[in-house]
C-alpha atoms as a PDB file:
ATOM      1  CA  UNK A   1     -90.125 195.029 -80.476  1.00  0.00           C
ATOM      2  CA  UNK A   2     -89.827 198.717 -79.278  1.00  0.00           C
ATOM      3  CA  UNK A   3     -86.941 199.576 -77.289  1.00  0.00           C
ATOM      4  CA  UNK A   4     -88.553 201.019 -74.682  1.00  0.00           C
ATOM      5  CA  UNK A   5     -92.400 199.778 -73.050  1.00  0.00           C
ATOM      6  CA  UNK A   6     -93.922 203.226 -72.755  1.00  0.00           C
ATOM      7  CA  UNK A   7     -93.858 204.239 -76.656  1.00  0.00           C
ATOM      8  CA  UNK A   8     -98.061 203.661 -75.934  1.00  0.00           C
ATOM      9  CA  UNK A   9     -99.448 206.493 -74.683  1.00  0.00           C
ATOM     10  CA  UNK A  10    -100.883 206.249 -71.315  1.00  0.00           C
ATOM     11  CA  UNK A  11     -99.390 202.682 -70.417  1.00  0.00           C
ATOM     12  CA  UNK A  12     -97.459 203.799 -67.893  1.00  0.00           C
ATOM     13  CA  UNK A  13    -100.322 202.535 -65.174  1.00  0.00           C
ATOM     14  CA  UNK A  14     -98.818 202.335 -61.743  1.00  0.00           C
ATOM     15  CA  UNK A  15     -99.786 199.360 -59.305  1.00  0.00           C
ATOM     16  CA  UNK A  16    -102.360 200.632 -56.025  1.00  0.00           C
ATOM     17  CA  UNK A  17    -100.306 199.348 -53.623  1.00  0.00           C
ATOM     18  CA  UNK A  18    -103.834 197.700 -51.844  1.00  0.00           C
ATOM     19  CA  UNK A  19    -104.316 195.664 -54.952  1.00  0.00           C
ATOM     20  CA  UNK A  20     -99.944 194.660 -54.780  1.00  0.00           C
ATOM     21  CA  UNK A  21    -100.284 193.927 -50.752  1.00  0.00           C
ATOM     22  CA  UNK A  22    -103.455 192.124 -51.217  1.00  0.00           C
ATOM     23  CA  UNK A  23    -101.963 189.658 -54.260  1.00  0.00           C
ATOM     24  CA  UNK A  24     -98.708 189.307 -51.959  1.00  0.00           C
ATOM     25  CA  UNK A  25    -101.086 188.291 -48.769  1.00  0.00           C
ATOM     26  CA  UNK A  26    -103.250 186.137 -51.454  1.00  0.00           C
ATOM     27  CA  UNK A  27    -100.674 184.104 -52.543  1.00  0.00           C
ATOM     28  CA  UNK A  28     -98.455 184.040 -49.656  1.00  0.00           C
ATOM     29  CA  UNK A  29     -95.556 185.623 -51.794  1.00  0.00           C
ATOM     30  CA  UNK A  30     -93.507 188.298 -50.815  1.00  0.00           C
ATOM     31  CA  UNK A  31     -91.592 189.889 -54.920  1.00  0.00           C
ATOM     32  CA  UNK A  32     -88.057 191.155 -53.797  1.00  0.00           C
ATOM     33  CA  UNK A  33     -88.154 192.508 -57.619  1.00  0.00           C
ATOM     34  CA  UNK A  34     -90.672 194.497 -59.214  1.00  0.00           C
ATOM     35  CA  UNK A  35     -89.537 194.252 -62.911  1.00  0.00           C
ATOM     36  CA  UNK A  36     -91.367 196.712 -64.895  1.00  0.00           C
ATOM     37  CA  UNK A  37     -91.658 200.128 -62.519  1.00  0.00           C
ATOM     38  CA  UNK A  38     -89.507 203.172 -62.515  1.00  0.00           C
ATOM     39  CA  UNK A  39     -87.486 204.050 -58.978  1.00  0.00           C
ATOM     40  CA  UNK A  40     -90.370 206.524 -57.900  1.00  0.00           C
ATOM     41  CA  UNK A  41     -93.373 203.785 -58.116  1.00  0.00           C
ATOM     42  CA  UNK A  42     -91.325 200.051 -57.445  1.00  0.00           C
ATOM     43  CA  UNK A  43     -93.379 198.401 -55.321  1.00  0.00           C
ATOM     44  CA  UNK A  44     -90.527 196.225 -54.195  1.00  0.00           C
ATOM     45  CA  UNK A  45     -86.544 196.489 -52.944  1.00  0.00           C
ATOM     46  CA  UNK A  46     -85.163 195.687 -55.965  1.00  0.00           C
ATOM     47  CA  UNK A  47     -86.405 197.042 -59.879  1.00  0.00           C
ATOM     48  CA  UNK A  48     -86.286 196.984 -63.746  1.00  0.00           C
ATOM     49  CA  UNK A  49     -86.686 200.237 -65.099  1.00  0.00           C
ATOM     50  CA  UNK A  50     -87.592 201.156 -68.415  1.00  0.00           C
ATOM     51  CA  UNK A  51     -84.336 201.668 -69.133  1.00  0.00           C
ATOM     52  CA  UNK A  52     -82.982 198.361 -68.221  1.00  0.00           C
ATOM     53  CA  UNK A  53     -86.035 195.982 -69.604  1.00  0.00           C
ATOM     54  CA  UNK A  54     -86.598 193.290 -67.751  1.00  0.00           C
ATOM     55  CA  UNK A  55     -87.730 191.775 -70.756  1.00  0.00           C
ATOM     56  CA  UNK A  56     -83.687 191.827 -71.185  1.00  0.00           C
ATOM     57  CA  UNK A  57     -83.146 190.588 -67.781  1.00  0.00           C
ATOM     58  CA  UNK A  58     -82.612 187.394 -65.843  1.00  0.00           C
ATOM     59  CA  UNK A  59     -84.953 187.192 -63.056  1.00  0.00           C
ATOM     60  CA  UNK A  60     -83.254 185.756 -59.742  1.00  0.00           C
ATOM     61  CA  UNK A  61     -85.890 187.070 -57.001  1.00  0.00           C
ATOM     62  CA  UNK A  62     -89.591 186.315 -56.386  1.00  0.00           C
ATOM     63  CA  UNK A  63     -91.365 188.918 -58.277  1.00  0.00           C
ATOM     64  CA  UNK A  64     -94.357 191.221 -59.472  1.00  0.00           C
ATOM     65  CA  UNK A  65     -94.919 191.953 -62.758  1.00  0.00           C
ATOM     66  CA  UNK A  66     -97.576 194.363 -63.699  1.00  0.00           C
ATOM     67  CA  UNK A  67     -96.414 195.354 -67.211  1.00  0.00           C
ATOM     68  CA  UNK A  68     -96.851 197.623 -69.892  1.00  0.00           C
ATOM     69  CA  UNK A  69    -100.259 196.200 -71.253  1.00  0.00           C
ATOM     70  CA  UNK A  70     -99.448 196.947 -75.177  1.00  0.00           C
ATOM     71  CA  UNK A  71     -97.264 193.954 -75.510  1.00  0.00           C
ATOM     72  CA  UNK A  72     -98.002 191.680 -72.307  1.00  0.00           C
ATOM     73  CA  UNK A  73     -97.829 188.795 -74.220  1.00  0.00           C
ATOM     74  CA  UNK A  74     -94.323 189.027 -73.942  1.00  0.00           C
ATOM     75  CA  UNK A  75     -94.325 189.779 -70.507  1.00  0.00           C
ATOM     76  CA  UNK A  76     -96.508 186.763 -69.806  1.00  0.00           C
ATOM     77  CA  UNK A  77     -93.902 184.709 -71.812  1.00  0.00           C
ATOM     78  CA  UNK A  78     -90.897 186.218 -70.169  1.00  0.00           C
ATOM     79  CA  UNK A  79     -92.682 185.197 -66.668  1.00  0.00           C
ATOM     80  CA  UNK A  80     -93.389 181.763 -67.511  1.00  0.00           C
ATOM     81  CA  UNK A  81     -90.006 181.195 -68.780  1.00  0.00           C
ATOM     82  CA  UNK A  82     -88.586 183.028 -66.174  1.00  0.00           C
ATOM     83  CA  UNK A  83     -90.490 181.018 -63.180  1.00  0.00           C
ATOM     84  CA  UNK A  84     -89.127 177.605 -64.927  1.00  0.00           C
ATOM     85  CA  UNK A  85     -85.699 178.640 -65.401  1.00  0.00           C
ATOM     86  CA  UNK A  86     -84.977 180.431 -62.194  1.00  0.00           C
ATOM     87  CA  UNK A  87     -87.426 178.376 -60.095  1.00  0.00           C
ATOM     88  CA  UNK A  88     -88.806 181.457 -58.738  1.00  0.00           C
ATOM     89  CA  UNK A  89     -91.979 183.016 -57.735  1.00  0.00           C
ATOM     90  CA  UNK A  90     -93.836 185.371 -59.599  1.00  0.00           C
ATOM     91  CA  UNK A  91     -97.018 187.378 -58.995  1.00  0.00           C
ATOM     92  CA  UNK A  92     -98.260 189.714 -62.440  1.00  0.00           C
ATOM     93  CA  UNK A  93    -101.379 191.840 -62.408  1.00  0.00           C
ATOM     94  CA  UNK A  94    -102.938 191.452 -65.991  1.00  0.00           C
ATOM     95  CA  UNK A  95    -105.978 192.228 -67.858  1.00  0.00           C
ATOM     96  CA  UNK A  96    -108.745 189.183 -67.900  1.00  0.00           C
ATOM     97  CA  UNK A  97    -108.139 188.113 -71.658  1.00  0.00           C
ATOM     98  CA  UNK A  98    -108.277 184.708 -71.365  1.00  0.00           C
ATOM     99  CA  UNK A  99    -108.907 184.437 -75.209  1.00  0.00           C
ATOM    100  CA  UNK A 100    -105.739 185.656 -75.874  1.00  0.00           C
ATOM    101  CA  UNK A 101    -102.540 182.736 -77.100  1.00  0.00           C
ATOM    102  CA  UNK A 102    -100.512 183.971 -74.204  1.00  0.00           C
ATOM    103  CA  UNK A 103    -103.094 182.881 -71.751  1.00  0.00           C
ATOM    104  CA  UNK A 104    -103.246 179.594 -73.286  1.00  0.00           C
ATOM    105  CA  UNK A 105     -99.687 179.152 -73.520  1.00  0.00           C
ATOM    106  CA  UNK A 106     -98.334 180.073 -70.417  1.00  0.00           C
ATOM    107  CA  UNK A 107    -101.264 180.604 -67.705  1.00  0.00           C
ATOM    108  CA  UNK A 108    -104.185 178.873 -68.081  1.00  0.00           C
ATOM    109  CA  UNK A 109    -104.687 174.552 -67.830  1.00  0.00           C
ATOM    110  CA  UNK A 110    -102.767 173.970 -64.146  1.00  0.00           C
ATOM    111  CA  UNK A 111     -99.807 176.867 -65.818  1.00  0.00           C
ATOM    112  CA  UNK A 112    -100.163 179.386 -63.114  1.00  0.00           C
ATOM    113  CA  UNK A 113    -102.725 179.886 -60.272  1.00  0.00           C
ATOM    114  CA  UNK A 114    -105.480 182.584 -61.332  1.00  0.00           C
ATOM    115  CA  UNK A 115    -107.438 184.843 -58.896  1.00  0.00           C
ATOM    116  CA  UNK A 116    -109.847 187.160 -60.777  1.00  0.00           C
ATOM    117  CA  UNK A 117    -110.369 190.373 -59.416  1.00  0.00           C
ATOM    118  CA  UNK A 118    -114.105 191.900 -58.265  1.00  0.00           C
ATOM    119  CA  UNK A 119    -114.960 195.069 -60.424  1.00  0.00           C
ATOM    120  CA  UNK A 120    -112.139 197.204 -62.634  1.00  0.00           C
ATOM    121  CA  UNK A 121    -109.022 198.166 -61.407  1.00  0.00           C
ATOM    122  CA  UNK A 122    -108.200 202.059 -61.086  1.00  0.00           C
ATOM    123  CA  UNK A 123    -104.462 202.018 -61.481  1.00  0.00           C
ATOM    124  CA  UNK A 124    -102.341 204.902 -60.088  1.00  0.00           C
ATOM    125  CA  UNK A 125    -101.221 207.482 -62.765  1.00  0.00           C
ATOM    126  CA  UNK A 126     -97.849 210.133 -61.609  1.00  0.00           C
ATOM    127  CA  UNK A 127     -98.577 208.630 -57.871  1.00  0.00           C
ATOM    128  CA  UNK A 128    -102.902 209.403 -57.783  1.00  0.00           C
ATOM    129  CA  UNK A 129    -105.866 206.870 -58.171  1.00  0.00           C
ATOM    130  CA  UNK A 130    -107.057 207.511 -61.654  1.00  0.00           C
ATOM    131  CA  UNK A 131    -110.284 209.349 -61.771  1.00  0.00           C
ATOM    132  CA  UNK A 132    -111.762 206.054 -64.080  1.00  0.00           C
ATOM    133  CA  UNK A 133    -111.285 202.412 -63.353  1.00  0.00           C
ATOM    134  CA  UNK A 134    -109.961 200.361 -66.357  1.00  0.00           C
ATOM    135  CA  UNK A 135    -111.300 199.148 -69.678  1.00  0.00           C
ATOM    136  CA  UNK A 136    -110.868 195.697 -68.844  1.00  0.00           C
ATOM    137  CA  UNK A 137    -111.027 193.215 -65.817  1.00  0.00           C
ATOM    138  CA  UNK A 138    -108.172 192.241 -64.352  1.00  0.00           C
ATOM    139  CA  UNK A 139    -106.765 189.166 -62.642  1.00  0.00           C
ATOM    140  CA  UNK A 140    -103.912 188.059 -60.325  1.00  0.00           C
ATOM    141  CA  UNK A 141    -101.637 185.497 -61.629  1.00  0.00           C
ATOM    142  CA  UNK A 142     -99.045 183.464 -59.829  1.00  0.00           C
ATOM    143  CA  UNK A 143     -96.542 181.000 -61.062  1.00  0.00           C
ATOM    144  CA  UNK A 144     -94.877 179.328 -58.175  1.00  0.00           C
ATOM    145  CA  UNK A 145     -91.675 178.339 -57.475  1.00  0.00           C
ATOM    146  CA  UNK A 146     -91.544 173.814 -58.219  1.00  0.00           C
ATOM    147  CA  UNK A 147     -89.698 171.407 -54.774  1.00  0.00           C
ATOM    148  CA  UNK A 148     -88.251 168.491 -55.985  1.00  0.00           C
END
């Protein structure tokens, strides 16, 4: 695994914050942690850097994930296992590829609560709405938190 999440050029894709208050509102969950954002583009009080990997890191707060999209199946993992262990909330912004092993593993079949987004997402590059949407569709994903 690379040490750092941004050794893929261009993957540094920063969250609109319509699409993050929307998912929040959607799902009725309110991330104290954004774990994959620098300081200039966190979305919420508390972050993971690139420096600090929150693949590395335990996960004690409800929180949004929209990752570095060259190895989100790791991410995806990391959530899922993350969700269970902590018994927290989690809200991730991925692309739609439900064919992949990490969407059968850890999201789809009653894992995680799915709400695919209408049209392509156009992400925010250095703080601006990029000037094309994204490859790929996109969907919301939410693992909640489990009462005994």
């Amino acid at each position: 695994m690379p040490k750092n999440f941004s050794t893929v050029p261009n993957d540094m894709y920063e969250t609109p914050k319509d699409i993050f208050h929307f998912a929040c509102d959607y799902f009725q969950v309110y991330p104290k942690l954004d774990v994959a954002s620098t300081d200039e583009n966190k979305l919420c009080e508390f972050n993971f850097t690139e420096k600090q990997n929150g693949l590395n890191q335990n996960w004690f707060y409800d929180s949004w994930m929209n990752c570095p999209y060259f190895n989100a199946s790791k991410w995806i993992e990391k959530a899922y296992n993350e969700n269970k262990k902590n018994n927290i909330n989690i809200i991730a912004l991925l692309n739609a590829t439900t064919d992949t092993i990490a969407w059968h593993e850890y999201i789809l079949y009653d894992k995680a609560e799915i709400h695919f987004l209408k049209g392509r997402v156009r992400f925010n590059v250095n703080g601006l709405r990029s000037k094309h949407p994204s490859q790929h569709p996109s969907a919301l994903i939410c693992w909640r938190k489990f009462y005994a």
